[in-house]
Protein backbone atom coordinates (compact mmCIF):
# COMPACT_ATOMS: atom_id res chain seq x y z
CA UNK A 1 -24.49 -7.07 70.51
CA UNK A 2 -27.48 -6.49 73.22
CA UNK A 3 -30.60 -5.06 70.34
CA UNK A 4 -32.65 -5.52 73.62
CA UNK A 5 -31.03 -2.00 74.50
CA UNK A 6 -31.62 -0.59 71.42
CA UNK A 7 -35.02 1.80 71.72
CA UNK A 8 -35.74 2.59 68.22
CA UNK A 9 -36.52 0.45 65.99
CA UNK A 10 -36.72 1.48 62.17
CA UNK A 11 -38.36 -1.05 59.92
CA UNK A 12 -38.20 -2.19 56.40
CA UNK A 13 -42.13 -2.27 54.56
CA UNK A 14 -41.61 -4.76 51.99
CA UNK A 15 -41.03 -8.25 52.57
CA UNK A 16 -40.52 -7.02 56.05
CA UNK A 17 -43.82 -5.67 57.90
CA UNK A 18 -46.28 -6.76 54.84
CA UNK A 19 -45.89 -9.36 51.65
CA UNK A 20 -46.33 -7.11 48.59
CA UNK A 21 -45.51 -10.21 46.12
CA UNK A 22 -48.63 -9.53 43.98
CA UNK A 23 -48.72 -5.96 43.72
CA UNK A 24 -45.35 -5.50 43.05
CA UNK A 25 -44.66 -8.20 40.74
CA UNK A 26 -47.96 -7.44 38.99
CA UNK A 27 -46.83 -3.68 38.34
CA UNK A 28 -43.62 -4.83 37.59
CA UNK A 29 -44.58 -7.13 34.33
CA UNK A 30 -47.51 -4.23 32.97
CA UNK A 31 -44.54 -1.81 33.17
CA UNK A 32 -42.07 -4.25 31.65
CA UNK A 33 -44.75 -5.03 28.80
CA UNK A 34 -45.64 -1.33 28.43
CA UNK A 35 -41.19 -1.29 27.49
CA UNK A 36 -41.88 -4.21 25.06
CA UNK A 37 -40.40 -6.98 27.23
CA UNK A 38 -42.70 -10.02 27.76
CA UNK A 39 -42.51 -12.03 31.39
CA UNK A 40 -45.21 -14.70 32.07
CA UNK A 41 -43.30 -15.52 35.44
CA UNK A 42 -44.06 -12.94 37.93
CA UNK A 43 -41.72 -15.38 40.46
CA UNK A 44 -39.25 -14.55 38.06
CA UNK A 45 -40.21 -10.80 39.16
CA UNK A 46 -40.02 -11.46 42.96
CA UNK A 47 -36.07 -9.56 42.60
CA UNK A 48 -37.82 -6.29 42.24
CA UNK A 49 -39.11 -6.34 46.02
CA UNK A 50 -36.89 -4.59 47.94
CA UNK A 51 -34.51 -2.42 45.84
CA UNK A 52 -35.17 1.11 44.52
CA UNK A 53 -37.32 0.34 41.35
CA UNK A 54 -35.62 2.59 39.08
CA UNK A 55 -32.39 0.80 40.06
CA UNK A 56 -33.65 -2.54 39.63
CA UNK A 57 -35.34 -2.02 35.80
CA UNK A 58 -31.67 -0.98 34.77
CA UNK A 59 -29.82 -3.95 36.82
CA UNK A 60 -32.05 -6.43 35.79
CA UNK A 61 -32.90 -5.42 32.09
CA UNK A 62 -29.90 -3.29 31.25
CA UNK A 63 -32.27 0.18 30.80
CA UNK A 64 -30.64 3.13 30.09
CA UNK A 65 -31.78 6.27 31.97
CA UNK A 66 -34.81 6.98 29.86
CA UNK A 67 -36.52 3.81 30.04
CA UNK A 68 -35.81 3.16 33.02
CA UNK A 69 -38.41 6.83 33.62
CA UNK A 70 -40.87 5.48 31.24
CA UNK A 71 -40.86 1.62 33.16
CA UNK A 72 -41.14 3.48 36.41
CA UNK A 73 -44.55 5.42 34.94
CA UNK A 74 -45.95 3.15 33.73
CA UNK A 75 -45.32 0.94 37.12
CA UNK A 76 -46.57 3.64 39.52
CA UNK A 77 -49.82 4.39 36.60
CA UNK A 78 -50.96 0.85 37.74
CA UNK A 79 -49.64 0.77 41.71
CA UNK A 80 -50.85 3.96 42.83
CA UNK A 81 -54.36 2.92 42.19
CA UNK A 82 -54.54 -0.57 42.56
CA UNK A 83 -51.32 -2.42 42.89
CA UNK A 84 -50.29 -0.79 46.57
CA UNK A 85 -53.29 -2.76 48.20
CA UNK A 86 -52.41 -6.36 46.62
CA UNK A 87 -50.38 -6.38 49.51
CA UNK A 88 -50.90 -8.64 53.41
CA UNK A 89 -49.61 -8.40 56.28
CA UNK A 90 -47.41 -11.30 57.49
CA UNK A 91 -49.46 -13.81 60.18
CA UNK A 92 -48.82 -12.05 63.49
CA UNK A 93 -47.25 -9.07 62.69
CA UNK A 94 -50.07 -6.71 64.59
CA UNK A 95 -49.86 -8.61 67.87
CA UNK A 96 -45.68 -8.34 67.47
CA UNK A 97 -45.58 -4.31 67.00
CA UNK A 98 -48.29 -3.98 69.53
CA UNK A 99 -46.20 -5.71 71.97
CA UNK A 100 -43.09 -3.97 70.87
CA UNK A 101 -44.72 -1.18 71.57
CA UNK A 102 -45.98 -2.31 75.20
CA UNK A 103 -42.49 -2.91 76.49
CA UNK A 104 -41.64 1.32 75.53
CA UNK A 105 -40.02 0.84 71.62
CA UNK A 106 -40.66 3.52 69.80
CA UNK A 107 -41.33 2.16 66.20
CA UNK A 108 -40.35 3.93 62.39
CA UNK A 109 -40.57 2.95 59.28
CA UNK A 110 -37.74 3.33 56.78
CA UNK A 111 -38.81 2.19 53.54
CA UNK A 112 -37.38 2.86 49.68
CA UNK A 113 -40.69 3.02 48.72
CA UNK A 114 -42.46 6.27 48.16
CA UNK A 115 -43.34 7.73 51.37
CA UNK A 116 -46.70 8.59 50.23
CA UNK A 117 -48.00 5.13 48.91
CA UNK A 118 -46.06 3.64 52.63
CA UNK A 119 -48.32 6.24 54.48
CA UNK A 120 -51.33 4.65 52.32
CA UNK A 121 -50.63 0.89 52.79
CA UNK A 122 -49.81 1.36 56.75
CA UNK A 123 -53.40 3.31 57.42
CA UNK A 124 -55.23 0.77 54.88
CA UNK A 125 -54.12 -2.18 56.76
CA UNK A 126 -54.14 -0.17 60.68
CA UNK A 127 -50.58 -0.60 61.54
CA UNK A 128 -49.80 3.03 61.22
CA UNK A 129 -51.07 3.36 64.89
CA UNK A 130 -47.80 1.75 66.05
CA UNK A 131 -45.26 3.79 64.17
CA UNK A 132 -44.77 6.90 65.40
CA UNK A 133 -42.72 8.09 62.10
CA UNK A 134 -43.10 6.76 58.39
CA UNK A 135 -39.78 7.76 56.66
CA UNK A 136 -40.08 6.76 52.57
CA UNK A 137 -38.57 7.70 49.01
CA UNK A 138 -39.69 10.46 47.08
CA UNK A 139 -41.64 10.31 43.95
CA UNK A 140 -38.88 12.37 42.24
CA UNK A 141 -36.00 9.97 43.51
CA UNK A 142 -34.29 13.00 45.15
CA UNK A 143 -34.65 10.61 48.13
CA UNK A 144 -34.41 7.16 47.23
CA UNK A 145 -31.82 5.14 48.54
CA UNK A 146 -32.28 3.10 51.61
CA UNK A 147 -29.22 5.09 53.67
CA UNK A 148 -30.91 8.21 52.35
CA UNK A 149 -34.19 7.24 53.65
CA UNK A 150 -32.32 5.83 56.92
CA UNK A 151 -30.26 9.35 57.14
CA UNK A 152 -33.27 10.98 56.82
CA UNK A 153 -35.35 9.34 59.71
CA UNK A 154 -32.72 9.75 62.23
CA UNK A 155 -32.19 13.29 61.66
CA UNK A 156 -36.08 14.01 61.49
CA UNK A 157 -36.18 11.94 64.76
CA UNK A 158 -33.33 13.59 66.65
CA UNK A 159 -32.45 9.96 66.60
CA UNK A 160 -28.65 8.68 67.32
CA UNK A 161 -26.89 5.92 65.78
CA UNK A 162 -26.23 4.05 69.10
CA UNK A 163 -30.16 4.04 69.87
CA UNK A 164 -31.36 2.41 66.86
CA UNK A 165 -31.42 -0.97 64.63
CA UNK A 166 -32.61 -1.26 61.50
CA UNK A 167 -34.80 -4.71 60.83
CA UNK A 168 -35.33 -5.68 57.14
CA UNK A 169 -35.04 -8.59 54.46
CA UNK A 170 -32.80 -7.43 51.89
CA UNK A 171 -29.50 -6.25 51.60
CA UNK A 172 -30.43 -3.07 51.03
CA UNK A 173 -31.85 -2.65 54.17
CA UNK A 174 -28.32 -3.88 55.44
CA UNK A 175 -25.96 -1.65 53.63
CA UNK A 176 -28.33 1.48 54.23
CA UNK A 177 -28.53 1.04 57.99
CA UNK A 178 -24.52 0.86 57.97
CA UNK A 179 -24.15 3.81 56.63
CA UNK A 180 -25.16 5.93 59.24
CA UNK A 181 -23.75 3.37 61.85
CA UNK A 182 -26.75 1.73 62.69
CA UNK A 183 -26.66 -2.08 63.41
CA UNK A 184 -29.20 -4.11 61.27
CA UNK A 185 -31.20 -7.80 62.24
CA UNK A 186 -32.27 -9.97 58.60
CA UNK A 187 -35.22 -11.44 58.81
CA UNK A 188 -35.73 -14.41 56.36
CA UNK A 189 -39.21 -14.66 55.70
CA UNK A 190 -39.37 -11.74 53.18
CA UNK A 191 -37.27 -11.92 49.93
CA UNK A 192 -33.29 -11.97 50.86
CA UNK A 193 -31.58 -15.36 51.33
CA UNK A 194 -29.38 -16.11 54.48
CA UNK A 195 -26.55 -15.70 52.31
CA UNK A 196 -27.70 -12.21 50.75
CA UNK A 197 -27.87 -10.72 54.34
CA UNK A 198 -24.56 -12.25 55.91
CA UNK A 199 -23.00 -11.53 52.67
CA UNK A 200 -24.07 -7.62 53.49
CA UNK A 201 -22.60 -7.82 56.92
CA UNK A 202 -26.20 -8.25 59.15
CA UNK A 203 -25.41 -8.53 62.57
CA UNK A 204 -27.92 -10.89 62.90
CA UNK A 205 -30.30 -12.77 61.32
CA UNK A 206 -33.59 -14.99 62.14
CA UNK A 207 -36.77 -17.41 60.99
CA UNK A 208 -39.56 -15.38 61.82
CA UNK A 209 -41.13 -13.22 64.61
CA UNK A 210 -40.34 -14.98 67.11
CA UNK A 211 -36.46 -15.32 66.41
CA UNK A 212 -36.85 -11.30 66.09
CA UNK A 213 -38.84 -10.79 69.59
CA UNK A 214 -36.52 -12.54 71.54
CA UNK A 215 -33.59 -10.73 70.04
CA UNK A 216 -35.20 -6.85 70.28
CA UNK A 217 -36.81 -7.77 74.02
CA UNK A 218 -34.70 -10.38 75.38
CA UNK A 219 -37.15 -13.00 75.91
């Protein structure tokens, strides 16, 4: 497959564009200790980066439906104010959109992630000049799954399958993207192993930024 000829390019937010490790991780244990569960390791908590979190408190602790509400609460309580901006953005990453973005990409963002904390974390660290669409969750999970979010940014978009490739770190990002028939490129320096994106059928995957410019423009 030629992704040099694909023009849109939808991208993943966490583990993909920015490292959220310590906001995320640090929500993530005050919202597991507000549910009476104890975790010193936030590493341990690194499995929560990617996934919806509502799906991850009941695959990884076994919540039912109602704690899984309360965990997500008391999570967002804490990220919505301070845990969103614990966050950086991987070494490079400006200088690789803005040339994306010089050789005529047009650049979205597809992101599980509420789309109004994604909005928030793009403008706070000035990459939201380069996307010219921010696609997220909503806070009341009526849109939450990555092919949901994916669905939705095409259609908003006007956006065919065959124009686009989804670029992300989990499996997630994977699955979502083949849903609606778009092709998807793993990157390994977020949060999903080699295996993980293989595993999830990724047409490709690479190192770092470079691996992913040479795929997208051929060179």
């Amino acid at each position: 497959m030629h992704f040099s000829d694909r023009r849109v390019l939808l991208f993943d937010l966490d583990g993909t564009l920015t490292d959220p490790k310590e906001g995320i991780t640090t929500c993530v244990q005050v919202a597991l200790q507000h549910c009476g569960v104890t975790v010193e390791d936030r590493d341990a908590l690194c499995p929560f980066i990617g996934p919806p979190l509502r799906e991850a408190f009941v695959r990884f602790y076994g919540f039912d439906d109602e704690k899984a509400d309360e965990a997500v609460k008391a999570y967002r309580e804490r990220f919505s104010t301070v845990g969103k901006f614990e966050n950086r953005v991987y070494e490079g990453m400006e200088d690789f959109l803005k040339g994306l973005c010089s050789h005529g990409r047009r650049l979205m963002v597809a992101t599980s992630k509420p789309e109004v904390f994604a909005r928030e974390i793009l403008e706070y660290f000035g990459l939201d000049r380069y996307f010219s669409f921010i696609g997220g969750a909503l806070l009341d999970d009526s849109r939450v799954l990555k092919e949901d979010v994916v669905a939705y940014v095409l259609q908003e978009n006007d956006i065919s399958p065959e124009e686009a490739v989804m670029i992300g770190d989990r499996e997630h990002d994977v699955i979502g993207a083949h849903k609606n028939g778009v092709p998807c490129i793993g990157v390994l320096y977020g949060y999903g192993s080699r295996e993980e994106l293989l595993g999830a059928g990724a047409e490709a995957v690479v190192e770092d930024l470079r691996g992913l410019k040479m795929l997208l423009l051929n060179q």
